[in-house]
N, C-alpha and C. Protein backbone atom coordinates (compact mmCIF):
# COMPACT_ATOMS: atom_id res chain seq x y z
N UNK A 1 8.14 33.90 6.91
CA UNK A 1 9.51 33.51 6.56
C UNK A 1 9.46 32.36 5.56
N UNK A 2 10.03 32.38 4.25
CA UNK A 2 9.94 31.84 3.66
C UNK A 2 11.23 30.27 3.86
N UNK A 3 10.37 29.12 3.58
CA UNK A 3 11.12 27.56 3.76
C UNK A 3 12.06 27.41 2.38
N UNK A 4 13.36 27.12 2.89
CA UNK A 4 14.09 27.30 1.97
C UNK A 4 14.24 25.94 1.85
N UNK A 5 13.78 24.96 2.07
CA UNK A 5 14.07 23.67 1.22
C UNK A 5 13.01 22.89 1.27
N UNK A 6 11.82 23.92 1.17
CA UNK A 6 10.17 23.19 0.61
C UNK A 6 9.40 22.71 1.73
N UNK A 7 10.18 21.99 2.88
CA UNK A 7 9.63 21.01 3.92
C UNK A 7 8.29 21.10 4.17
N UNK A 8 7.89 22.31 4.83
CA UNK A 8 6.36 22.41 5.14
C UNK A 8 5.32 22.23 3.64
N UNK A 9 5.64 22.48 2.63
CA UNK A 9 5.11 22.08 1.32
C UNK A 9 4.95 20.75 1.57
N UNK A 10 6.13 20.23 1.32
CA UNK A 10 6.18 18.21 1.19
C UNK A 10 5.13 17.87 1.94
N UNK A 11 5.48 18.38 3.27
CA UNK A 11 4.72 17.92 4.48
C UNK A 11 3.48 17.84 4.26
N UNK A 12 2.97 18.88 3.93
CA UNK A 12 1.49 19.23 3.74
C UNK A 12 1.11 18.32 2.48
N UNK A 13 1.60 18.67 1.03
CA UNK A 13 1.33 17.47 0.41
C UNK A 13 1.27 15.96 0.64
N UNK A 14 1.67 15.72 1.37
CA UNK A 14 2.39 14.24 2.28
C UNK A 14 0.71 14.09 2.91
N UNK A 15 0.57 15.09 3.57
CA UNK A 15 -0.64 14.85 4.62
C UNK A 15 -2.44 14.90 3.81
N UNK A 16 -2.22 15.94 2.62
CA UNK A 16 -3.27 16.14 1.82
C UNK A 16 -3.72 14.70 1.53
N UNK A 17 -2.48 13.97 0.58
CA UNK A 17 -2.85 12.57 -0.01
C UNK A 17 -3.32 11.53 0.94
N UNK A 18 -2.68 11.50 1.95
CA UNK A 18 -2.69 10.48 3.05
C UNK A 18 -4.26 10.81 3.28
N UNK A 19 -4.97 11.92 3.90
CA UNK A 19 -5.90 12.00 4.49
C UNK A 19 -6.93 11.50 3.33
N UNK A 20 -6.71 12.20 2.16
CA UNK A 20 -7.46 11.96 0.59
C UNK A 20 -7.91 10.60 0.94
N UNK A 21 -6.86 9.45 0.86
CA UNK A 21 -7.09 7.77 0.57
C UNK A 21 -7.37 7.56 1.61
N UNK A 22 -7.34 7.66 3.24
CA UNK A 22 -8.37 7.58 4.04
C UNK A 22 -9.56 7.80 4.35
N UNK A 23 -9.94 9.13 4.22
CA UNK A 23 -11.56 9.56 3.97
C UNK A 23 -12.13 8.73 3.22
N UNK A 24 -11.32 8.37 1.51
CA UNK A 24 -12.03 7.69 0.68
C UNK A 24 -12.49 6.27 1.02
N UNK A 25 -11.33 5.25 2.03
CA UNK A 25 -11.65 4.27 2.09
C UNK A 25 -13.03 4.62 3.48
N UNK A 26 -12.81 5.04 4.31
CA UNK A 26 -14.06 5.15 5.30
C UNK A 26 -15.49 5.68 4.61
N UNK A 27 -15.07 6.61 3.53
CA UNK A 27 -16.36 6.93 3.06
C UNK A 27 -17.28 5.56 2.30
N UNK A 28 -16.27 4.77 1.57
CA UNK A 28 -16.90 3.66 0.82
C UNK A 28 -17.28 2.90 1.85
N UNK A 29 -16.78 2.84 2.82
CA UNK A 29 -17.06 1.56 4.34
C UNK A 29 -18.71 2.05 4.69
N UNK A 30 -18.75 3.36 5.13
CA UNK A 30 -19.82 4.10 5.49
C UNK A 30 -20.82 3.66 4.61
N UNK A 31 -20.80 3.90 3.22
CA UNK A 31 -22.10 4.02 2.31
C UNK A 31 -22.42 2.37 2.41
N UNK A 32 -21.39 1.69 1.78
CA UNK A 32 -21.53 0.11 1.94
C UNK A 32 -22.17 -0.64 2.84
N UNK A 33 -21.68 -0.15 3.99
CA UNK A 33 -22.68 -0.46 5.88
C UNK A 33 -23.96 -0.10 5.22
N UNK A 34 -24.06 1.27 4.90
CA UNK A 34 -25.14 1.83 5.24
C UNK A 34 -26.59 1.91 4.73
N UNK A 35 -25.94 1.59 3.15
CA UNK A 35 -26.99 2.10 2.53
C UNK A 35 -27.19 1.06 0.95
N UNK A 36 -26.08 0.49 1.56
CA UNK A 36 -26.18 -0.95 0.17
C UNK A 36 -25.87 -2.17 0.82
N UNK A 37 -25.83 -2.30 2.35
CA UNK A 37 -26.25 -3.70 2.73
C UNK A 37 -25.05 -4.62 2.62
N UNK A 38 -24.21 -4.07 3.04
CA UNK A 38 -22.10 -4.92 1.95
C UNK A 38 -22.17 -5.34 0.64
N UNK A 39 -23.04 -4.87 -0.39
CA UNK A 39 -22.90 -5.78 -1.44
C UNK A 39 -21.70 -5.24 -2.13
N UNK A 40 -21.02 -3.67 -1.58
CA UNK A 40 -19.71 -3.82 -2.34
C UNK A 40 -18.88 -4.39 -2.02
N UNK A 41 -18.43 -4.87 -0.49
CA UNK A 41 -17.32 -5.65 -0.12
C UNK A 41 -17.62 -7.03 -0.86
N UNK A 42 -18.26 -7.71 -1.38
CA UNK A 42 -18.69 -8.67 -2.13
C UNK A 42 -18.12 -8.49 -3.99
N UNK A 43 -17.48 -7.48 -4.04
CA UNK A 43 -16.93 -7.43 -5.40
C UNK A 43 -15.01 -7.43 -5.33
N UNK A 44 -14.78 -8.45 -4.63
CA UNK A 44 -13.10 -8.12 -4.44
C UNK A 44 -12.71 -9.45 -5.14
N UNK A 45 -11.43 -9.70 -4.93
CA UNK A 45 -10.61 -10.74 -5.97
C UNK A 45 -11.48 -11.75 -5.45
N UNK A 46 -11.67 -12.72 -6.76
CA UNK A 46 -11.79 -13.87 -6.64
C UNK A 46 -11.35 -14.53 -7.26
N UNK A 47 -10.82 -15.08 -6.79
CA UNK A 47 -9.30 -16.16 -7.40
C UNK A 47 -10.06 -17.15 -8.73
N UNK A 48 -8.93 -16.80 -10.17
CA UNK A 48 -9.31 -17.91 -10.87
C UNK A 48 -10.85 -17.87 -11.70
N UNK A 49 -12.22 -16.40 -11.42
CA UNK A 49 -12.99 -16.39 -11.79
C UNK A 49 -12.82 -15.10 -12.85
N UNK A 50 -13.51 -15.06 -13.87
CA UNK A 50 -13.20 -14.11 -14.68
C UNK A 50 -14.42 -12.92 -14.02
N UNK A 51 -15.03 -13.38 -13.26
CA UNK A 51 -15.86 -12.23 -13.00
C UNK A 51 -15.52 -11.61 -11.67
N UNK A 52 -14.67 -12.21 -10.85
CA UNK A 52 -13.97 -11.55 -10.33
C UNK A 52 -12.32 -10.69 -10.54
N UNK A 53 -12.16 -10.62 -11.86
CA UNK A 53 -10.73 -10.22 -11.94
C UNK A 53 -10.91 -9.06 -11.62
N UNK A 54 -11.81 -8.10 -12.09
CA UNK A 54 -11.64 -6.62 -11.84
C UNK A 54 -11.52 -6.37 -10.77
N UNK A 55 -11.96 -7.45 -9.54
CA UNK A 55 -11.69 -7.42 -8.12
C UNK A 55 -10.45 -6.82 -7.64
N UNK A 56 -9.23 -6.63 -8.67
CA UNK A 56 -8.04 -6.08 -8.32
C UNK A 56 -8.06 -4.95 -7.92
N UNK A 57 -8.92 -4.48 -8.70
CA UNK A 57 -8.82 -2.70 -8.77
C UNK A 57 -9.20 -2.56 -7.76
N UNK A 58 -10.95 -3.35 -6.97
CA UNK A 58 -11.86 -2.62 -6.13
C UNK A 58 -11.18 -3.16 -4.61
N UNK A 59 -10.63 -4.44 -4.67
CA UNK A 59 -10.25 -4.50 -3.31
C UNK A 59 -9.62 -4.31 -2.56
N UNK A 60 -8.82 -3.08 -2.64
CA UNK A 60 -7.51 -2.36 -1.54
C UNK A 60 -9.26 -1.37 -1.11
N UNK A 61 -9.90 -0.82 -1.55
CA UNK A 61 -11.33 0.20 -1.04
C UNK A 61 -11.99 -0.64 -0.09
N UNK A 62 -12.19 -2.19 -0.41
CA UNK A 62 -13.30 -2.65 0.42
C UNK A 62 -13.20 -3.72 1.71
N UNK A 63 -14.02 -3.45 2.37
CA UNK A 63 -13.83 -4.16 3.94
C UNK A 63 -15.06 -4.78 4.78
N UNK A 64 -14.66 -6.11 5.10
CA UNK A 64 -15.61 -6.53 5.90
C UNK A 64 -16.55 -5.55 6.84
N UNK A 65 -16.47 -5.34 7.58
CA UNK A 65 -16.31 -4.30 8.55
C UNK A 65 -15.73 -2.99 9.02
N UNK A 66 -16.68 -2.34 10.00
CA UNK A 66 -15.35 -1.00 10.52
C UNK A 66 -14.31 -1.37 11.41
N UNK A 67 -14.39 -2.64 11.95
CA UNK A 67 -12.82 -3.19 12.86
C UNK A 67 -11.88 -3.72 11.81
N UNK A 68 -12.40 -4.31 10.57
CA UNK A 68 -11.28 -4.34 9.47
C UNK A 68 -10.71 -3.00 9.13
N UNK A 69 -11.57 -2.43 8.58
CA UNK A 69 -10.96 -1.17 8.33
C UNK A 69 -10.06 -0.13 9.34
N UNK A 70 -10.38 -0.15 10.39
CA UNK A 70 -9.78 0.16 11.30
C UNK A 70 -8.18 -0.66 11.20
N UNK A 71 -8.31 -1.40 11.43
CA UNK A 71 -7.02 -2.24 11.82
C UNK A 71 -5.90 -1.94 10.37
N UNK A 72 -6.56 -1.67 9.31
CA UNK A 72 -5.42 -0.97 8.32
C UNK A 72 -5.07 0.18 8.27
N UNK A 73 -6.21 1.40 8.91
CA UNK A 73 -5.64 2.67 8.63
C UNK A 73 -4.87 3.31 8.78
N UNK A 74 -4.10 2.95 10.28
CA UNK A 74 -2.94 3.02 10.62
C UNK A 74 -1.81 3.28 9.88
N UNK A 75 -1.19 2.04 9.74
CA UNK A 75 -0.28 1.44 8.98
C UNK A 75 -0.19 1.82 7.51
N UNK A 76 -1.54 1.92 7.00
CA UNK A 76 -1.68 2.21 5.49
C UNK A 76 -1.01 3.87 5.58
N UNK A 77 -1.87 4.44 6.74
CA UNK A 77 -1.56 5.84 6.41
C UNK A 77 -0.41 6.06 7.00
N UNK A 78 0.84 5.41 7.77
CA UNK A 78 2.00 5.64 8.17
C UNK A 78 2.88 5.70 6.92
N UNK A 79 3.02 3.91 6.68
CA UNK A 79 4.02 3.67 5.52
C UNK A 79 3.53 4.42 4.62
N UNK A 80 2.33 4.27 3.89
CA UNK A 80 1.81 5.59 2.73
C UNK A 80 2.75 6.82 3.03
N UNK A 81 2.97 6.92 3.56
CA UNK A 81 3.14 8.33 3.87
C UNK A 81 4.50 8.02 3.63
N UNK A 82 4.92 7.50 4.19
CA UNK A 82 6.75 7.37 4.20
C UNK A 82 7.36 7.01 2.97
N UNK A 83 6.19 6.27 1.69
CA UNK A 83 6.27 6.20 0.82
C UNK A 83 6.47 7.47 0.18
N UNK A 84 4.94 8.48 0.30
CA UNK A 84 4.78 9.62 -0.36
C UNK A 84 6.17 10.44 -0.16
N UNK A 85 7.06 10.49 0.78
CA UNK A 85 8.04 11.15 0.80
C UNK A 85 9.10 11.52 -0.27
N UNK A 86 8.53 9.88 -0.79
CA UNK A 86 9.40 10.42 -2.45
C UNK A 86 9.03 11.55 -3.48
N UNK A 87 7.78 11.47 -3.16
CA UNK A 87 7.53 12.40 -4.02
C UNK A 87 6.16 11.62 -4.83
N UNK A 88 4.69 12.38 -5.05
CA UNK A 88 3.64 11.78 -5.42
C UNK A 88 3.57 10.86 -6.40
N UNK A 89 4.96 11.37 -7.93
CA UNK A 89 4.69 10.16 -9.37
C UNK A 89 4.97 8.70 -8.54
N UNK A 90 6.27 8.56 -7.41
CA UNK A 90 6.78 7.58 -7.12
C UNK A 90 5.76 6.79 -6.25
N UNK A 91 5.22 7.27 -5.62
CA UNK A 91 4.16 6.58 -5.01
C UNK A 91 2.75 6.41 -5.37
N UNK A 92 2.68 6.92 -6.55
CA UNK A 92 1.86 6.56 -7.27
C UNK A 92 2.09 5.72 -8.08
N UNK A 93 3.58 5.27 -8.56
CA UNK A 93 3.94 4.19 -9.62
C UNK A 93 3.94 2.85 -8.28
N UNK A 94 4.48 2.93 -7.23
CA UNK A 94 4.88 1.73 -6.12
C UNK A 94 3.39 1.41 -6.05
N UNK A 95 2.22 2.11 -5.97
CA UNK A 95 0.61 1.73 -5.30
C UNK A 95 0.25 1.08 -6.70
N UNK A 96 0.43 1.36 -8.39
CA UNK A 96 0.22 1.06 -9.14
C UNK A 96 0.71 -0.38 -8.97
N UNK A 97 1.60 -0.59 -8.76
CA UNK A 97 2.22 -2.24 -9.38
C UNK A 97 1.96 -2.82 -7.98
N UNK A 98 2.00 -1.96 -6.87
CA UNK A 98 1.60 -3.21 -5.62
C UNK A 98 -0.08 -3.95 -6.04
N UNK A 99 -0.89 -3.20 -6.20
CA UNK A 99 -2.17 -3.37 -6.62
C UNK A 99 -2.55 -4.55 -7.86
N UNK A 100 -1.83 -3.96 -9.31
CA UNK A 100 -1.72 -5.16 -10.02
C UNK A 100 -1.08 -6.05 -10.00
N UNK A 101 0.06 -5.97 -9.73
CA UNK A 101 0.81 -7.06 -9.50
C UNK A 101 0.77 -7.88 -8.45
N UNK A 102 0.20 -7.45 -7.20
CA UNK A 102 -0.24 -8.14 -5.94
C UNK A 102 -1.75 -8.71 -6.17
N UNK A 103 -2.47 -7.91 -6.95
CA UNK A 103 -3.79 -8.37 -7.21
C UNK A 103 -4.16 -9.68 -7.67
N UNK A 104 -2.79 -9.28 -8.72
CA UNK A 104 -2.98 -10.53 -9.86
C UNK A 104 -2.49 -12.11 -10.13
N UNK A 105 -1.19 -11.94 -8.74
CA UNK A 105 -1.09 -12.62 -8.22
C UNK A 105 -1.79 -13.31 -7.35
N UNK A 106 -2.75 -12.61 -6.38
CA UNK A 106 -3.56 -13.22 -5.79
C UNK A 106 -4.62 -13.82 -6.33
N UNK A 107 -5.17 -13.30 -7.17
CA UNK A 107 -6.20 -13.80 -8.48
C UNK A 107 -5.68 -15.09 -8.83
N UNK A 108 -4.30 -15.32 -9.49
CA UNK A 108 -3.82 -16.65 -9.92
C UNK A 108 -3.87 -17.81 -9.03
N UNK A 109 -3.48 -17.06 -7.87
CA UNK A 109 -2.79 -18.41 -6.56
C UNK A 109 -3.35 -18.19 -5.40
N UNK A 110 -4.27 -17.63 -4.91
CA UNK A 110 -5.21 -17.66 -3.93
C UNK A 110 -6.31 -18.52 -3.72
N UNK A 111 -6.02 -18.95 -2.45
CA UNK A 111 -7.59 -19.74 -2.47
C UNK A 111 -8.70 -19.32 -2.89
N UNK A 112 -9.47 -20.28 -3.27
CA UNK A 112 -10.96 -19.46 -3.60
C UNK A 112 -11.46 -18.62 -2.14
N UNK A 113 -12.00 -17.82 -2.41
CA UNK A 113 -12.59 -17.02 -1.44
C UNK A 113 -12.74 -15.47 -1.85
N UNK A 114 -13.16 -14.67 -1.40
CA UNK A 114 -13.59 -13.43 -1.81
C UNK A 114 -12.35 -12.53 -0.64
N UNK A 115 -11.43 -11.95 -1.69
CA UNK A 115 -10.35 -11.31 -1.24
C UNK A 115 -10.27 -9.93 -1.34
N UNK A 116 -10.23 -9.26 0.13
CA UNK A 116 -10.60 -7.59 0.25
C UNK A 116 -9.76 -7.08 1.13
N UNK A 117 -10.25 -5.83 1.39
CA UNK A 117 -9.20 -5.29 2.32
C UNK A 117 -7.86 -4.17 1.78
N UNK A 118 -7.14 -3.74 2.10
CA UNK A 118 -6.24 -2.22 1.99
C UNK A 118 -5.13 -2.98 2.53
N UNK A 119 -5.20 -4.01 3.51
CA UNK A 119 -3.93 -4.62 3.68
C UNK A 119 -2.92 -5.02 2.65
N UNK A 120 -2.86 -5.62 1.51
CA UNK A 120 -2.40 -6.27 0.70
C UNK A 120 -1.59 -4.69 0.05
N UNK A 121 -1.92 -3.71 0.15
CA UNK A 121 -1.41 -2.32 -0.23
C UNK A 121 -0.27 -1.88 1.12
N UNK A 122 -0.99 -2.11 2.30
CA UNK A 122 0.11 -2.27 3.37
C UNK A 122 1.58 -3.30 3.35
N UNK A 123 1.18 -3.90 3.25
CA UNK A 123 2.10 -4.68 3.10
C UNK A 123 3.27 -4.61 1.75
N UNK A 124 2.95 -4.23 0.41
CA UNK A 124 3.19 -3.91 -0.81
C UNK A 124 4.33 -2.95 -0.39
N UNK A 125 3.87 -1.40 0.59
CA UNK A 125 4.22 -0.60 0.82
C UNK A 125 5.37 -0.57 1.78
N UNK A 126 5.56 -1.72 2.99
CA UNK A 126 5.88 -2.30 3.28
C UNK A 126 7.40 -3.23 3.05
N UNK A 127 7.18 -3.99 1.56
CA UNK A 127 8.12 -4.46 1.18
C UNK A 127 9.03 -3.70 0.40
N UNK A 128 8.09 -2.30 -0.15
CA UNK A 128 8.83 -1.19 -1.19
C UNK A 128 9.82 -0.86 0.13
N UNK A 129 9.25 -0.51 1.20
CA UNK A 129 10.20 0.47 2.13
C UNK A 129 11.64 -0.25 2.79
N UNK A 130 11.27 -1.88 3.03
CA UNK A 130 12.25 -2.53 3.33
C UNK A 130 13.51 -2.87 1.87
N UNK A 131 12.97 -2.84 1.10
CA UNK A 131 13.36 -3.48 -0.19
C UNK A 131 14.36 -2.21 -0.76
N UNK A 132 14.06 -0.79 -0.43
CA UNK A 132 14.51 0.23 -1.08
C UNK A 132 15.92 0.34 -0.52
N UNK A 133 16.25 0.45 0.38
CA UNK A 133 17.61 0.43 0.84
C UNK A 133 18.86 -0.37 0.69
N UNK A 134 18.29 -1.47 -0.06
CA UNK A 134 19.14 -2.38 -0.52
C UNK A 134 19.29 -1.80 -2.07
N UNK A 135 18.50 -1.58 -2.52
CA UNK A 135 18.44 -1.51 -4.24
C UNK A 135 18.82 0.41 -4.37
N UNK A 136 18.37 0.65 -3.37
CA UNK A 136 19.23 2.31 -4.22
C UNK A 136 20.42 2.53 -2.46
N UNK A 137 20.36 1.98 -1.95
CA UNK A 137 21.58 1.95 -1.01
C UNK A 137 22.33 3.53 -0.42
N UNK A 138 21.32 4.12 -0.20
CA UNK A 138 20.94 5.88 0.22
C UNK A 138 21.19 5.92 1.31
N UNK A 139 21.84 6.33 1.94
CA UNK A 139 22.10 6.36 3.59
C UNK A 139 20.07 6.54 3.95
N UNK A 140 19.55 7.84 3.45
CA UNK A 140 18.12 7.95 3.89
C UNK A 140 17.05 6.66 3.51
N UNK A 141 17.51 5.92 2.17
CA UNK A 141 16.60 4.88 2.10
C UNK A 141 16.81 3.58 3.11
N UNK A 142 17.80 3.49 3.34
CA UNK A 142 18.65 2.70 4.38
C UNK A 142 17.81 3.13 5.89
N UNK A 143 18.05 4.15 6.61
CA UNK A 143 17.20 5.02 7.80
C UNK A 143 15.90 4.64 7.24
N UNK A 144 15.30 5.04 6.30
CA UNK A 144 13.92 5.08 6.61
C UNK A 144 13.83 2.96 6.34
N UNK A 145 14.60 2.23 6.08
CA UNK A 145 13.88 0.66 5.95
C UNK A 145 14.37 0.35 7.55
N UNK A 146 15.36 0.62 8.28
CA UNK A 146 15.62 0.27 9.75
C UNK A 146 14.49 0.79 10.77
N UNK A 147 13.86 2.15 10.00
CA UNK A 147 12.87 2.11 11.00
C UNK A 147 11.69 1.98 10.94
N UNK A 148 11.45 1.59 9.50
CA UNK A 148 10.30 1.31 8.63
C UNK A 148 10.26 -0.34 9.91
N UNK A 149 11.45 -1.01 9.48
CA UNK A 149 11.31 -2.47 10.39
C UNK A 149 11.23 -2.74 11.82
N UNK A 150 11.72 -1.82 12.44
CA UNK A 150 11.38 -1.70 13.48
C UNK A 150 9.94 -1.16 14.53
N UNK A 151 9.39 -0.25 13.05
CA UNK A 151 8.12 -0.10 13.85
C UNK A 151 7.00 -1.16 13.08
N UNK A 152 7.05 -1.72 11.98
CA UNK A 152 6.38 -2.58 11.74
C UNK A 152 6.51 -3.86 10.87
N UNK A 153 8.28 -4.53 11.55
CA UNK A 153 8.53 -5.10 11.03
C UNK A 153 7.52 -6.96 11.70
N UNK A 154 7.06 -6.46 12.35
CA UNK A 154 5.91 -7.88 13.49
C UNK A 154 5.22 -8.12 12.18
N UNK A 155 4.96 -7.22 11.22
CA UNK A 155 3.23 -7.48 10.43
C UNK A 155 4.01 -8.89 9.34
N UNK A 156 5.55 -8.80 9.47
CA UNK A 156 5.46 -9.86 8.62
C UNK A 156 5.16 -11.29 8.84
N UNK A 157 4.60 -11.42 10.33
CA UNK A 157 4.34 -12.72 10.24
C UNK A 157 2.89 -13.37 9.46
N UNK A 158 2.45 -11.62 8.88
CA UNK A 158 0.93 -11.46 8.26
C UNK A 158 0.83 -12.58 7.05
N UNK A 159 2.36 -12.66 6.87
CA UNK A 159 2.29 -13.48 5.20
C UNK A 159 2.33 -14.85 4.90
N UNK A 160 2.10 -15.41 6.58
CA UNK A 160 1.79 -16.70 6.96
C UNK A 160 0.40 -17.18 6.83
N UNK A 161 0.42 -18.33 6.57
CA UNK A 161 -1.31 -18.80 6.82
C UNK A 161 -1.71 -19.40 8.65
N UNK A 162 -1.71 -18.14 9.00
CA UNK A 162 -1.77 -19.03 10.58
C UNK A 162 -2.81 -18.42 11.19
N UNK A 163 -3.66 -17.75 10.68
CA UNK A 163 -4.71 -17.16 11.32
C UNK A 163 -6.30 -16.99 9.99
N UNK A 164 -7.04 -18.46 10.41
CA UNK A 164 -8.14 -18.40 9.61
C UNK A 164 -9.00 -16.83 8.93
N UNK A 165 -9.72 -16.47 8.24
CA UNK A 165 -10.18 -16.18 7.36
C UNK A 165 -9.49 -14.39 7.48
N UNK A 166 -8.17 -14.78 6.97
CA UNK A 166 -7.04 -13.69 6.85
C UNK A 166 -6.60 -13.55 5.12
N UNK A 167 -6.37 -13.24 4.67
CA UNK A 167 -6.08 -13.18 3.38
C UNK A 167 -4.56 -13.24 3.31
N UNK A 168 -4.18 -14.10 4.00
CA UNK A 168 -2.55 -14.09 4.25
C UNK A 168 -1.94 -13.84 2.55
N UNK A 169 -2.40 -14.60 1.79
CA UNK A 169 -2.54 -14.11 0.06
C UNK A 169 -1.91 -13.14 0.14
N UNK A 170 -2.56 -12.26 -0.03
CA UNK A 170 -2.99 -10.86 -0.42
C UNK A 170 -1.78 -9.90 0.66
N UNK A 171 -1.66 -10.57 1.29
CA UNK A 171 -0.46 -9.96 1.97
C UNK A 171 0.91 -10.76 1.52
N UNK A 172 1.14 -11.54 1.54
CA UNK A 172 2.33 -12.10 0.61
C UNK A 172 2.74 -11.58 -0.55
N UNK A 173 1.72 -11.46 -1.45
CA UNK A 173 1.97 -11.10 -2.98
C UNK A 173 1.74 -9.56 -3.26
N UNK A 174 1.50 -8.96 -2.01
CA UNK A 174 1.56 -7.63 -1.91
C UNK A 174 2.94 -7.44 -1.21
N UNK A 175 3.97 -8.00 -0.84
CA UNK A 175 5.14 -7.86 0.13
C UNK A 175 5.90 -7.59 -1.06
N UNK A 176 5.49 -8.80 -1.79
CA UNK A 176 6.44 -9.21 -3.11
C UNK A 176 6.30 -8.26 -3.75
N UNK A 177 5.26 -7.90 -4.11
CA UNK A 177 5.00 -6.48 -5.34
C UNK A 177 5.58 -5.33 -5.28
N UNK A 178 5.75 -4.70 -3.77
CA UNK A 178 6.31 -3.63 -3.33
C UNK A 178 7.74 -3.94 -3.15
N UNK A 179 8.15 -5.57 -2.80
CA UNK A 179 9.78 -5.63 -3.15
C UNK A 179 10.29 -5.17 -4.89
N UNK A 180 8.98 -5.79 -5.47
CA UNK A 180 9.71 -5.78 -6.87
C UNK A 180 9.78 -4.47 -7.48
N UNK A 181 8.74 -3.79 -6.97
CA UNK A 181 8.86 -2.12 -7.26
C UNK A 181 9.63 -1.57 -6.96
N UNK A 182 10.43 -1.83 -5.66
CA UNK A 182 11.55 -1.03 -5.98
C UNK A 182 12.60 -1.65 -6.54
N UNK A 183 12.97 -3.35 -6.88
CA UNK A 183 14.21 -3.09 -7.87
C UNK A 183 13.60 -2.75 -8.73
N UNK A 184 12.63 -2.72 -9.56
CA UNK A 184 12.07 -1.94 -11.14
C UNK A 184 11.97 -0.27 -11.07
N UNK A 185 11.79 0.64 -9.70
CA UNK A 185 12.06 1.68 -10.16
C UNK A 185 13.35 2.54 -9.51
N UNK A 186 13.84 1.51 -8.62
CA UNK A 186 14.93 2.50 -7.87
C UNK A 186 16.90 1.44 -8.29
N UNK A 187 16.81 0.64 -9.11
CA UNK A 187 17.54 -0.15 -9.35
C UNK A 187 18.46 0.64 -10.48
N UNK A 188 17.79 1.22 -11.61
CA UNK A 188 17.46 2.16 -12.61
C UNK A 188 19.22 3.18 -12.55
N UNK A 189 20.18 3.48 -12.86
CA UNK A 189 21.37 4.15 -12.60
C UNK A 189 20.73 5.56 -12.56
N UNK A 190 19.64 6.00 -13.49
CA UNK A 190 19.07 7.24 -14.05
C UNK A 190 17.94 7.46 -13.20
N UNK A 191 17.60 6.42 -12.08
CA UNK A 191 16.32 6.80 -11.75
C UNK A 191 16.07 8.15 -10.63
N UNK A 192 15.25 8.75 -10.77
CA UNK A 192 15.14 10.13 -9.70
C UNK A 192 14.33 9.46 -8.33
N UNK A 193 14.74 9.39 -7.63
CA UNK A 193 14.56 8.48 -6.24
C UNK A 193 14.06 9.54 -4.88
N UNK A 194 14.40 10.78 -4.72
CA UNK A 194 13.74 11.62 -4.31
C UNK A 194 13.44 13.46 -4.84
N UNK A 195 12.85 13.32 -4.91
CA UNK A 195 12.06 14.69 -5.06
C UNK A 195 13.41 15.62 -5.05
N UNK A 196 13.48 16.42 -6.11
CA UNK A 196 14.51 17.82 -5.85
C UNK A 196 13.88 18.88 -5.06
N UNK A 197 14.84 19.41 -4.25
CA UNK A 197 14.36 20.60 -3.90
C UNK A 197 14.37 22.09 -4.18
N UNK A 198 13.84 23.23 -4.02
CA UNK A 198 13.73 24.66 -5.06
C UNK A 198 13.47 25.92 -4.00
N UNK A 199 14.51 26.09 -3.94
CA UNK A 199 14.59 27.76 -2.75
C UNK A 199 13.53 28.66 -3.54
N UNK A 200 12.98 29.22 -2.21
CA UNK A 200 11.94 30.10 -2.62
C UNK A 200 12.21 31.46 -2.18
């Protein structure tokens, strides 16, 4: 029987990507443990050094540990997902600017220290989902930020400095990034905010 308004498609696309950027981050955790000793978790932001800037790119992939990594996959792969609902360009433009723009912020104004982790993308994702309902004011973007906050609205106390060698950083300026992404792409009068749908 054919789905007349795509759902099991979305769905499945929804779940393809999600699983995609999980495997990938456990696979880099795996080899890193395993077989290079952490010297990649050792390439993430470092605030203020030019040889750490590219650190932007690599550190949403890299993690102390498998209890770090653990403790994001969750969340990464929930909100991710609730993100992806828009539709893949959109959540691929929100992961784009949470990343640089959270990166690079942290790069500027972070303590020195070697800054890693997928959180700072959580959180990004996070502020897109709370942030969206105000700026495109959708009855559904509205639903999905009430329950976006309710199931993980606790992590914002993440953006505090109250728990030593946390990258509270990196979660702040990732809150911010994903707020600002959505007034820059859902603020827009013209902007396409969810995915059309196509009877089959």
């Amino acid at each position: 029987m054919a789905d007349p308004t795509g759902t099991t498609s979305r769905v499945l696309g929804v779940a393809r990507v999600v699983i995609s950027v999980i495997v990938t981050l456990w696979l880099v955790e795996i080899i890193d443990v395993l077989f290079l000793d952490h010297t990649l978790e050792r390439q993430g932001i470092q605030p203020r050094s030019w040889g750490g800037l590219d650190g932007i790119l690599w550190a949403p992939f890299l993690h102390d540990d498998f209890a770090h990594l653990v403790s994001n996959t969750i969340p990464l792969a929930v909100l991710g997902a609730l993100v992806l609902l828009r539709g893949i360009p959109r959540w691929l433009q929100v992961t784009a600017v949470v990343i640089v723009v959270g990166g690079l912020a942290t790069w500027l104004l972070a303590r020195t220290a070697n800054h890693i982790g997928a959180s700072g993308v959580v959180f990004g994702y996070l502020g897109f989902l709370l942030a969206a309902g105000f700026f495109e004011r959708s009855p559904r973007a509205i639903a999905l930020g009430a329950i976006t906050a309710l199931a993980y609205g606790g992590l914002l106390w993440g953006v505090l400095p109250t728990r030593p060698g946390i990258s509270w950083e990196s979660h702040l300026f990732g809150f911010a990034a994903g707020a600002l992404a959505a007034s820059w792409l859902l603020s827009r009068p013209a902007a396409t905010v969810w995915p059309s749908r196509h009877r089959s």
